[in-house]
PDB file of N, CA and C in Angstrom:
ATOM      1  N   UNK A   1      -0.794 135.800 -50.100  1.00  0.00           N
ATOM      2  CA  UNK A   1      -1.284 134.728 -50.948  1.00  0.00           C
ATOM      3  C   UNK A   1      -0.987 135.082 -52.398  1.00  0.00           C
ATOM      4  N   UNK A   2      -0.494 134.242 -53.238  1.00  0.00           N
ATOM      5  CA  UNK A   2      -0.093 134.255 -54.643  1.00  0.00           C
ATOM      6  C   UNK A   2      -1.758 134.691 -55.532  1.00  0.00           C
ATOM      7  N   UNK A   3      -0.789 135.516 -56.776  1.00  0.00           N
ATOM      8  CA  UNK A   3      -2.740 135.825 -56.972  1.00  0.00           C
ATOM      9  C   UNK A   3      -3.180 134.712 -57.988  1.00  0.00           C
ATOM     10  N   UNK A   4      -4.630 134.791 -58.227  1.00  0.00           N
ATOM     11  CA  UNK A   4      -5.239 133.821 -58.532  1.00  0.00           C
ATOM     12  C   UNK A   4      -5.385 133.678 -59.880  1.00  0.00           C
ATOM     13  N   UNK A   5      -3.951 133.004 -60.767  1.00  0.00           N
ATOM     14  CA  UNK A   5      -3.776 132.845 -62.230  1.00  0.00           C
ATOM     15  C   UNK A   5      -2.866 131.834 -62.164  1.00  0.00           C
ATOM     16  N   UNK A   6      -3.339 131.818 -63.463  1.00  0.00           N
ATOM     17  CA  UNK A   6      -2.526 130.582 -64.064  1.00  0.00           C
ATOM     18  C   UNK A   6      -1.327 130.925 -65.228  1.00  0.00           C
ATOM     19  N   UNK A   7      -0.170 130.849 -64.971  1.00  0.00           N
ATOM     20  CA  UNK A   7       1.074 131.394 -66.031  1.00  0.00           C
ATOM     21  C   UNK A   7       1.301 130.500 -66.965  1.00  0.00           C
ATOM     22  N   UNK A   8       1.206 128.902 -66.402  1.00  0.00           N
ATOM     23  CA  UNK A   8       1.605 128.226 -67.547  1.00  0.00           C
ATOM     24  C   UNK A   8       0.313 127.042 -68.283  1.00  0.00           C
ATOM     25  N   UNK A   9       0.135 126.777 -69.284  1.00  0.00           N
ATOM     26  CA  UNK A   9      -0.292 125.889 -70.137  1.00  0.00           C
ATOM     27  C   UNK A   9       0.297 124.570 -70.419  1.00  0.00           C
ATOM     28  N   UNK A  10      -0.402 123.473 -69.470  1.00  0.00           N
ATOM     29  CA  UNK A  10       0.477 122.205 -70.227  1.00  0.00           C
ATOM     30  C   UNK A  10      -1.013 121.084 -70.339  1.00  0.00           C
ATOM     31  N   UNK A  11      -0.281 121.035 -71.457  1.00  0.00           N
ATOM     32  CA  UNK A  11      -1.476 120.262 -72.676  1.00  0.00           C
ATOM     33  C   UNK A  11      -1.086 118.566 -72.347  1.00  0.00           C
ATOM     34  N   UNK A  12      -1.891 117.213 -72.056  1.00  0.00           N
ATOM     35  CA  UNK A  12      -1.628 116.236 -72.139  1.00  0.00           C
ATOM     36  C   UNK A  12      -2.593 115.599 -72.967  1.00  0.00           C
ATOM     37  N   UNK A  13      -2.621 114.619 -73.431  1.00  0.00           N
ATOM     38  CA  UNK A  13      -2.975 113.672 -74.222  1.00  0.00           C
ATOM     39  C   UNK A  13      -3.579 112.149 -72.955  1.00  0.00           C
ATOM     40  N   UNK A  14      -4.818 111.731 -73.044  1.00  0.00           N
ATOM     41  CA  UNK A  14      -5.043 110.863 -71.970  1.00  0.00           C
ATOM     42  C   UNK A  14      -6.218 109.680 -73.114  1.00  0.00           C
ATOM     43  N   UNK A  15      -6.000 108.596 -72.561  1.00  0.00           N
ATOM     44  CA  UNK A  15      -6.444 107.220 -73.216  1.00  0.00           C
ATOM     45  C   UNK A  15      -8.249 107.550 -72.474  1.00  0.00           C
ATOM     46  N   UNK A  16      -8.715 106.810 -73.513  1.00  0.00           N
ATOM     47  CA  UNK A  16     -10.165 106.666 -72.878  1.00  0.00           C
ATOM     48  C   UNK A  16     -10.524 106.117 -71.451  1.00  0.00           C
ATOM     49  N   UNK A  17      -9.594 105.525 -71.238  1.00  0.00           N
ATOM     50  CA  UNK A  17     -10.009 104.633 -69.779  1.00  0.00           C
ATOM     51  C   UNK A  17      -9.504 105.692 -68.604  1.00  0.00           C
ATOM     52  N   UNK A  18      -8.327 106.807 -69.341  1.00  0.00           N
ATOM     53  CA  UNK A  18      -7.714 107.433 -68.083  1.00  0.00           C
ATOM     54  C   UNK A  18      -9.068 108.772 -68.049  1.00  0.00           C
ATOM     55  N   UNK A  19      -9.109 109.282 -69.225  1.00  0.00           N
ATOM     56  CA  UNK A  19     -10.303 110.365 -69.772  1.00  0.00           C
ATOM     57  C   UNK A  19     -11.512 110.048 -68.236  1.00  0.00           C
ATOM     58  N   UNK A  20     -12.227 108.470 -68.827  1.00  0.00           N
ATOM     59  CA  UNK A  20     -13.376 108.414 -67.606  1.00  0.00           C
ATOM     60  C   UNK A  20     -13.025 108.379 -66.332  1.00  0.00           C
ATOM     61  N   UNK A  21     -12.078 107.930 -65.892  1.00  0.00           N
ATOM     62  CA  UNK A  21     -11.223 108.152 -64.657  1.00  0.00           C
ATOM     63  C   UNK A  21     -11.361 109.566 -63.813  1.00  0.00           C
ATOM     64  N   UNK A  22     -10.792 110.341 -64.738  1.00  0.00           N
ATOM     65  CA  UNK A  22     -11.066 112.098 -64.737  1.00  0.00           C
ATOM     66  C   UNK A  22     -12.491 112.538 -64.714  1.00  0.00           C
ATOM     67  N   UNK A  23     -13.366 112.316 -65.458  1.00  0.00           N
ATOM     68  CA  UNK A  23     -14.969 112.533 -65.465  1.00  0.00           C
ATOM     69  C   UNK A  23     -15.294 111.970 -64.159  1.00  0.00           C
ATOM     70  N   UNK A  24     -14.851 110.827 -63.762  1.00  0.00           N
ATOM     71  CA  UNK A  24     -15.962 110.048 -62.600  1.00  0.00           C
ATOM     72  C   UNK A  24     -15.555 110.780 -61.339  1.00  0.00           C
ATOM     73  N   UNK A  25     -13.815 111.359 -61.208  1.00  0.00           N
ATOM     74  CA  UNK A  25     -13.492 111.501 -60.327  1.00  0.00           C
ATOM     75  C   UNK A  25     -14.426 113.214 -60.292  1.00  0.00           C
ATOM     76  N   UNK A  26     -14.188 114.182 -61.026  1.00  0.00           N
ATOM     77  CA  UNK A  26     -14.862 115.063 -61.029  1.00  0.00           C
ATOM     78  C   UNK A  26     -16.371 115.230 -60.948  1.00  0.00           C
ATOM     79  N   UNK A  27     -17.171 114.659 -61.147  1.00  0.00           N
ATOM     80  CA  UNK A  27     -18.685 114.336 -61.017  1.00  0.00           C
ATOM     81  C   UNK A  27     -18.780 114.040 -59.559  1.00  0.00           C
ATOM     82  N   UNK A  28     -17.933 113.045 -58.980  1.00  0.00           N
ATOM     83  CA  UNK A  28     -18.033 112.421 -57.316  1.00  0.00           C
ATOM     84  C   UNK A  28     -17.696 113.932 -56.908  1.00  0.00           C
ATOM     85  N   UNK A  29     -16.647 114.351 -57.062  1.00  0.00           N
ATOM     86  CA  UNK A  29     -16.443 115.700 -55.940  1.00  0.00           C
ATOM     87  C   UNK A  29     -16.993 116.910 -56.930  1.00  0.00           C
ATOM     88  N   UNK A  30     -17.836 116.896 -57.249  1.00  0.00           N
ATOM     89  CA  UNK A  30     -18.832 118.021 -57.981  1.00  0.00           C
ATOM     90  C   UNK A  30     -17.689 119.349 -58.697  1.00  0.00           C
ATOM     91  N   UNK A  31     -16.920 118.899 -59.059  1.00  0.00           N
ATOM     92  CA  UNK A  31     -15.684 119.411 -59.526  1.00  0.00           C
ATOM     93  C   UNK A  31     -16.366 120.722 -61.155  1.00  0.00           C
ATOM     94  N   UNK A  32     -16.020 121.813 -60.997  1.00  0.00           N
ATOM     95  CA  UNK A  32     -16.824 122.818 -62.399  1.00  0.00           C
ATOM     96  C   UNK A  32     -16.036 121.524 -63.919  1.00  0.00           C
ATOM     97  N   UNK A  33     -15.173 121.675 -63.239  1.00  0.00           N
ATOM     98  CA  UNK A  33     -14.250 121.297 -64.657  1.00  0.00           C
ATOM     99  C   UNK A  33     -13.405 120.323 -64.874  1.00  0.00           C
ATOM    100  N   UNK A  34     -12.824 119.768 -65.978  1.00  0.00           N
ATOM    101  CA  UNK A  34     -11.919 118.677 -66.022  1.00  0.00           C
ATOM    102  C   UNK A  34     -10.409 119.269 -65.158  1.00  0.00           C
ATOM    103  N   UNK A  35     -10.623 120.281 -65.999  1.00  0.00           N
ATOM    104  CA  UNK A  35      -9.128 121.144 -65.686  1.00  0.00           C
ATOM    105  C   UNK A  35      -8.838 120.984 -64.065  1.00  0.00           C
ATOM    106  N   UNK A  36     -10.097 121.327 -63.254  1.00  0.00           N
ATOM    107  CA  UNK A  36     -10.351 121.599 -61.942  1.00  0.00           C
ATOM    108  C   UNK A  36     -10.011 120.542 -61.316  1.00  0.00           C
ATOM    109  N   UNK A  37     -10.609 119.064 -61.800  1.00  0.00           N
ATOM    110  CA  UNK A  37     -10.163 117.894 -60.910  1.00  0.00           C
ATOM    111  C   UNK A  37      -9.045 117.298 -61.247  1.00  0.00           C
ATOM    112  N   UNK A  38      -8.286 117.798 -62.641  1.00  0.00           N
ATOM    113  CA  UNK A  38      -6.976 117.442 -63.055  1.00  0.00           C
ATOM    114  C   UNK A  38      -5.417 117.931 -61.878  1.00  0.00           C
ATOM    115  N   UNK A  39      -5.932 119.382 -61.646  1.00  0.00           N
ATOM    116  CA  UNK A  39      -5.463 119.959 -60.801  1.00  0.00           C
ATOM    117  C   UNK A  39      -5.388 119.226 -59.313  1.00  0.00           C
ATOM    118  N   UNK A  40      -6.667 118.481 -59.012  1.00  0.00           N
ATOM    119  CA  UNK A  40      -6.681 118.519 -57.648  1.00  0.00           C
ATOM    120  C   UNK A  40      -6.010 117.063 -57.664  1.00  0.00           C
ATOM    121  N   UNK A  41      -6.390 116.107 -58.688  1.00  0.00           N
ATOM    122  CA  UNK A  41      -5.596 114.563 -58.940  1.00  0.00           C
ATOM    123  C   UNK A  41      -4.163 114.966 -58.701  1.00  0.00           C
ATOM    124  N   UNK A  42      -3.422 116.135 -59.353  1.00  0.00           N
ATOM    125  CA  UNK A  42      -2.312 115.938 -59.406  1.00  0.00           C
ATOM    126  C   UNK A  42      -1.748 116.738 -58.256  1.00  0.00           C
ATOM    127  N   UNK A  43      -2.355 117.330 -57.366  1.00  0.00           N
ATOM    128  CA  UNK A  43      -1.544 117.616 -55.753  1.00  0.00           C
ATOM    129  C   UNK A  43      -2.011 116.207 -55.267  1.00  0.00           C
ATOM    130  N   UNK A  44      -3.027 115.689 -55.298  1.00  0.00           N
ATOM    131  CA  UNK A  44      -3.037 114.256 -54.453  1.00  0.00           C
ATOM    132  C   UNK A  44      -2.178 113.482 -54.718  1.00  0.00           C
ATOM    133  N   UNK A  45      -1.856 113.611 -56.135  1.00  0.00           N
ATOM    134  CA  UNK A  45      -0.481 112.933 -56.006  1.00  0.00           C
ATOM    135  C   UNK A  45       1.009 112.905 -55.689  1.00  0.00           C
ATOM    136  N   UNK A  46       1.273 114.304 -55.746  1.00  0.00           N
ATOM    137  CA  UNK A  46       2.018 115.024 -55.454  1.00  0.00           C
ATOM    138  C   UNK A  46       2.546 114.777 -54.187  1.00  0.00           C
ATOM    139  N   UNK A  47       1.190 115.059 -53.019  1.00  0.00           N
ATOM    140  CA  UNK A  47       1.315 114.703 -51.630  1.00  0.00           C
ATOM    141  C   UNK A  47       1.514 113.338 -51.199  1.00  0.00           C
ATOM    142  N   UNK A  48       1.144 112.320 -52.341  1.00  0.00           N
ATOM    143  CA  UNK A  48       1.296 111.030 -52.214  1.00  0.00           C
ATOM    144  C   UNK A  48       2.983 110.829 -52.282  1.00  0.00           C
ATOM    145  N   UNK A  49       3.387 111.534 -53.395  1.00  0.00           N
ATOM    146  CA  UNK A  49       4.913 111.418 -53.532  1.00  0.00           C
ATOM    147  C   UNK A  49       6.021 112.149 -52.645  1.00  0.00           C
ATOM    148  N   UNK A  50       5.318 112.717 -51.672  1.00  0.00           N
ATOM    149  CA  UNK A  50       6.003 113.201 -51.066  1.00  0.00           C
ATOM    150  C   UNK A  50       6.659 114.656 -51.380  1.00  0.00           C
ATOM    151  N   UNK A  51       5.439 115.039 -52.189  1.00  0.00           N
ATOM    152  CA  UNK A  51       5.861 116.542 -53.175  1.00  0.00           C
ATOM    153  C   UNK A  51       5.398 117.698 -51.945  1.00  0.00           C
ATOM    154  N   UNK A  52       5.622 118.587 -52.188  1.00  0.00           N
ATOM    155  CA  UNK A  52       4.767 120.070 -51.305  1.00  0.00           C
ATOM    156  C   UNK A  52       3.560 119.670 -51.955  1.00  0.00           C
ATOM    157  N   UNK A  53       2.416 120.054 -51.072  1.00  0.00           N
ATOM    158  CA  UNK A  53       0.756 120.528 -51.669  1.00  0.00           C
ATOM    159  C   UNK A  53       0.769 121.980 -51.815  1.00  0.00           C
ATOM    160  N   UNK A  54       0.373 122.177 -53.152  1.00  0.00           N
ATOM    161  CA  UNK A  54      -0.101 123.585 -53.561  1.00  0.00           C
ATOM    162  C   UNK A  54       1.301 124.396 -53.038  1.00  0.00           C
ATOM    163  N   UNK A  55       2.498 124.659 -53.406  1.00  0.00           N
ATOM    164  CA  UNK A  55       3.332 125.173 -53.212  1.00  0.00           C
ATOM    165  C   UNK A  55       3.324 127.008 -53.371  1.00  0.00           C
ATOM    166  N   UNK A  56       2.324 127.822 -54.557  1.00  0.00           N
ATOM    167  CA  UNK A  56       2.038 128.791 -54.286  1.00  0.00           C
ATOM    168  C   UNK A  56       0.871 129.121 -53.244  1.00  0.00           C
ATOM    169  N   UNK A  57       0.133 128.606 -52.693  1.00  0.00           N
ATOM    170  CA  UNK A  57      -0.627 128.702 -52.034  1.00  0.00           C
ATOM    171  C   UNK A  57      -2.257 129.119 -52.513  1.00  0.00           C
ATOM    172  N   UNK A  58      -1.946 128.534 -53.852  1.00  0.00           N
ATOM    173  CA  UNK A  58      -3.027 128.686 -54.416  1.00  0.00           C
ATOM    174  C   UNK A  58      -4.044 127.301 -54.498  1.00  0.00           C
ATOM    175  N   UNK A  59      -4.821 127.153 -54.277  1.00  0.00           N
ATOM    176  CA  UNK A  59      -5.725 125.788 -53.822  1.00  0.00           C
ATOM    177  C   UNK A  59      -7.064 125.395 -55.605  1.00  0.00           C
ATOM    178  N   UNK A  60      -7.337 124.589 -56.284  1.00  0.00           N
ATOM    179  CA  UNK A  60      -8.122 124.281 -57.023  1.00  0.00           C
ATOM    180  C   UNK A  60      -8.975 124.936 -57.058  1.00  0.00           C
ATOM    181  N   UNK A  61      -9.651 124.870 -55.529  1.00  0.00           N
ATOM    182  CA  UNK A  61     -11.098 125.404 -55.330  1.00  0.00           C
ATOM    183  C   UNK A  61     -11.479 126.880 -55.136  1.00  0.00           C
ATOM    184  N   UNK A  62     -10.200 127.498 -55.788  1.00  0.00           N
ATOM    185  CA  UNK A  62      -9.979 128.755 -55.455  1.00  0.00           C
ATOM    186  C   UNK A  62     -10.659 128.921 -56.823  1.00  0.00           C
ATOM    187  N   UNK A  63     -10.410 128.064 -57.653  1.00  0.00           N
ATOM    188  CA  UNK A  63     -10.939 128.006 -59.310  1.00  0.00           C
ATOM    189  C   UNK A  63     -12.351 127.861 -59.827  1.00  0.00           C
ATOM    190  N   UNK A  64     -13.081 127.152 -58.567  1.00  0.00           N
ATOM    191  CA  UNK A  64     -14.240 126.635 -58.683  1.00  0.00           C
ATOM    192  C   UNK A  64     -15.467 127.265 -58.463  1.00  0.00           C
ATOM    193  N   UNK A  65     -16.353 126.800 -59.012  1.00  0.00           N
ATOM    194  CA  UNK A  65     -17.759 127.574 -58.902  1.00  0.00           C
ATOM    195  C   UNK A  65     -18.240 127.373 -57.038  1.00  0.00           C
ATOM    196  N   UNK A  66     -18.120 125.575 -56.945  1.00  0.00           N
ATOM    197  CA  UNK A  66     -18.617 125.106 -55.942  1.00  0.00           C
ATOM    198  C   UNK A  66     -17.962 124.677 -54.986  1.00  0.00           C
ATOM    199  N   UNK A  67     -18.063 124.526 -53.447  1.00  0.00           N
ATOM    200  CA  UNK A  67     -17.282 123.611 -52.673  1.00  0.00           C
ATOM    201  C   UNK A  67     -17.302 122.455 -53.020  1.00  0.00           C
ATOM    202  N   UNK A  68     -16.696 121.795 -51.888  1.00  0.00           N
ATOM    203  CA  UNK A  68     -16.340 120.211 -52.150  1.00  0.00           C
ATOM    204  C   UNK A  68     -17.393 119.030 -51.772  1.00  0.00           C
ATOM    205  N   UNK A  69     -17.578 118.548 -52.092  1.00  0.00           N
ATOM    206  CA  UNK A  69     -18.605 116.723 -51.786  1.00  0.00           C
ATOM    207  C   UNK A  69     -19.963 117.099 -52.293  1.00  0.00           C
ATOM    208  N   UNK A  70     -20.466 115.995 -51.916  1.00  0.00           N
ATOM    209  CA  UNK A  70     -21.482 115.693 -52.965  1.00  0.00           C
ATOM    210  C   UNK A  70     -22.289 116.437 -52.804  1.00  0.00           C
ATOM    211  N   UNK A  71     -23.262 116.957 -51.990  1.00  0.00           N
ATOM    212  CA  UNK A  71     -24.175 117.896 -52.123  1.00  0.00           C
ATOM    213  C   UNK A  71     -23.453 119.792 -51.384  1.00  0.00           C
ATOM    214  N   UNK A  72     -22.321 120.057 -51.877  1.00  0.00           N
ATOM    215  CA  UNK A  72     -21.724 121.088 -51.496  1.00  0.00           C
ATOM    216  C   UNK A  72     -22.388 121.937 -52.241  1.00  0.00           C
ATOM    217  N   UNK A  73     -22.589 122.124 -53.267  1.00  0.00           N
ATOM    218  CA  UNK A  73     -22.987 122.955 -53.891  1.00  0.00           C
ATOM    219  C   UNK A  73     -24.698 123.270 -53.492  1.00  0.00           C
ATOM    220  N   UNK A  74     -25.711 122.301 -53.145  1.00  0.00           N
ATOM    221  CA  UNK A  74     -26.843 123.141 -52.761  1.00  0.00           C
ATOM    222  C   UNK A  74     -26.830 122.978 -50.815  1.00  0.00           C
ATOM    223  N   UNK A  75     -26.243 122.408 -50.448  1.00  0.00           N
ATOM    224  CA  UNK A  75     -26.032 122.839 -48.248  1.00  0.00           C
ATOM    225  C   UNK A  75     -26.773 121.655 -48.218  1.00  0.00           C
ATOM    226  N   UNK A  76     -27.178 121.037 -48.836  1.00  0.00           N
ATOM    227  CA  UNK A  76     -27.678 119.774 -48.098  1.00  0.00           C
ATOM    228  C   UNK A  76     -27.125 118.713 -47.432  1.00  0.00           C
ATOM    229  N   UNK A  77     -27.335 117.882 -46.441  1.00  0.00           N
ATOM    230  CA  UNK A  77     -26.299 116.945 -46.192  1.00  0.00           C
ATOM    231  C   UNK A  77     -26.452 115.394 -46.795  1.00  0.00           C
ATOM    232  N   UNK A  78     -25.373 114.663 -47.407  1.00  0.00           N
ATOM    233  CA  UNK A  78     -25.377 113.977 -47.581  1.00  0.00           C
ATOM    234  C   UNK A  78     -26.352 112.877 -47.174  1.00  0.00           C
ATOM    235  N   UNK A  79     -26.337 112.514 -45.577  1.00  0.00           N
ATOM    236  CA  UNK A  79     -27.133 111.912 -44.944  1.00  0.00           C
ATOM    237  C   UNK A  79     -28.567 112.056 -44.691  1.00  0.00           C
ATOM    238  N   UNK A  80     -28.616 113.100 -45.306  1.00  0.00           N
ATOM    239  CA  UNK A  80     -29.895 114.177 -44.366  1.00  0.00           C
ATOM    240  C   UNK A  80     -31.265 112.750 -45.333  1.00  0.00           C
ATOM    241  N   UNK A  81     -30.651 112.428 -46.585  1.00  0.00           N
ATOM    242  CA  UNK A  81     -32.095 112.324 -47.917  1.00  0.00           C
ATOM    243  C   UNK A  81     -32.340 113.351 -48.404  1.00  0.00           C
ATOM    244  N   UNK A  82     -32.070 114.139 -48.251  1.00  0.00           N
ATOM    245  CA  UNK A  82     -32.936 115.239 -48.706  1.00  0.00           C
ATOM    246  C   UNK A  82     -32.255 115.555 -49.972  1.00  0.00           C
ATOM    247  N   UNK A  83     -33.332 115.800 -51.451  1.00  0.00           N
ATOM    248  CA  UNK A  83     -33.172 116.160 -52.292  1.00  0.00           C
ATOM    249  C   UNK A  83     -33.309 117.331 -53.075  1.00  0.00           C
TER     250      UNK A  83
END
């Protein structure tokens, strides 16, 4: 497995409407960071285009504090109610 860094820096510029796009999508999948769900938007798209996913074999959530969905981070289940 490739180790767990990042070599390159690429800086974008995003409109307010794309900005909340990024926030909402990261908040839904309890994402630590912008950076984190920027990453994961752009293998979904990637795989959408018919790109490789994660070609070093390095995965987002390798980055992350928390797992994935909505209550990943405290084990509760979605369905359960429980707060």
């Amino acid at each position: 497995m490739a180790p767990l860094t990042r070599g390159e820096r690429l800086q974008i510029m995003l409109s307010p409407e794309e900005l909340a796009l990024v926030d909402d999508f990261r908040f839904e999948h309890r994402m630590p960071s912008r950076a984190a769900a920027v990453r994961e938007l752009l293998q979904i798209g990637l795989v959408a285009a018919g790109g490789a996913a994660h070609g070093t074999g390095v995965k987002s959530a390798n980055f992350g504090l928390f797992g994935r969905g909505v209550h990943s981070h405290d084990g509760k289940s979605e369905k359960s109610g429980e707060e």
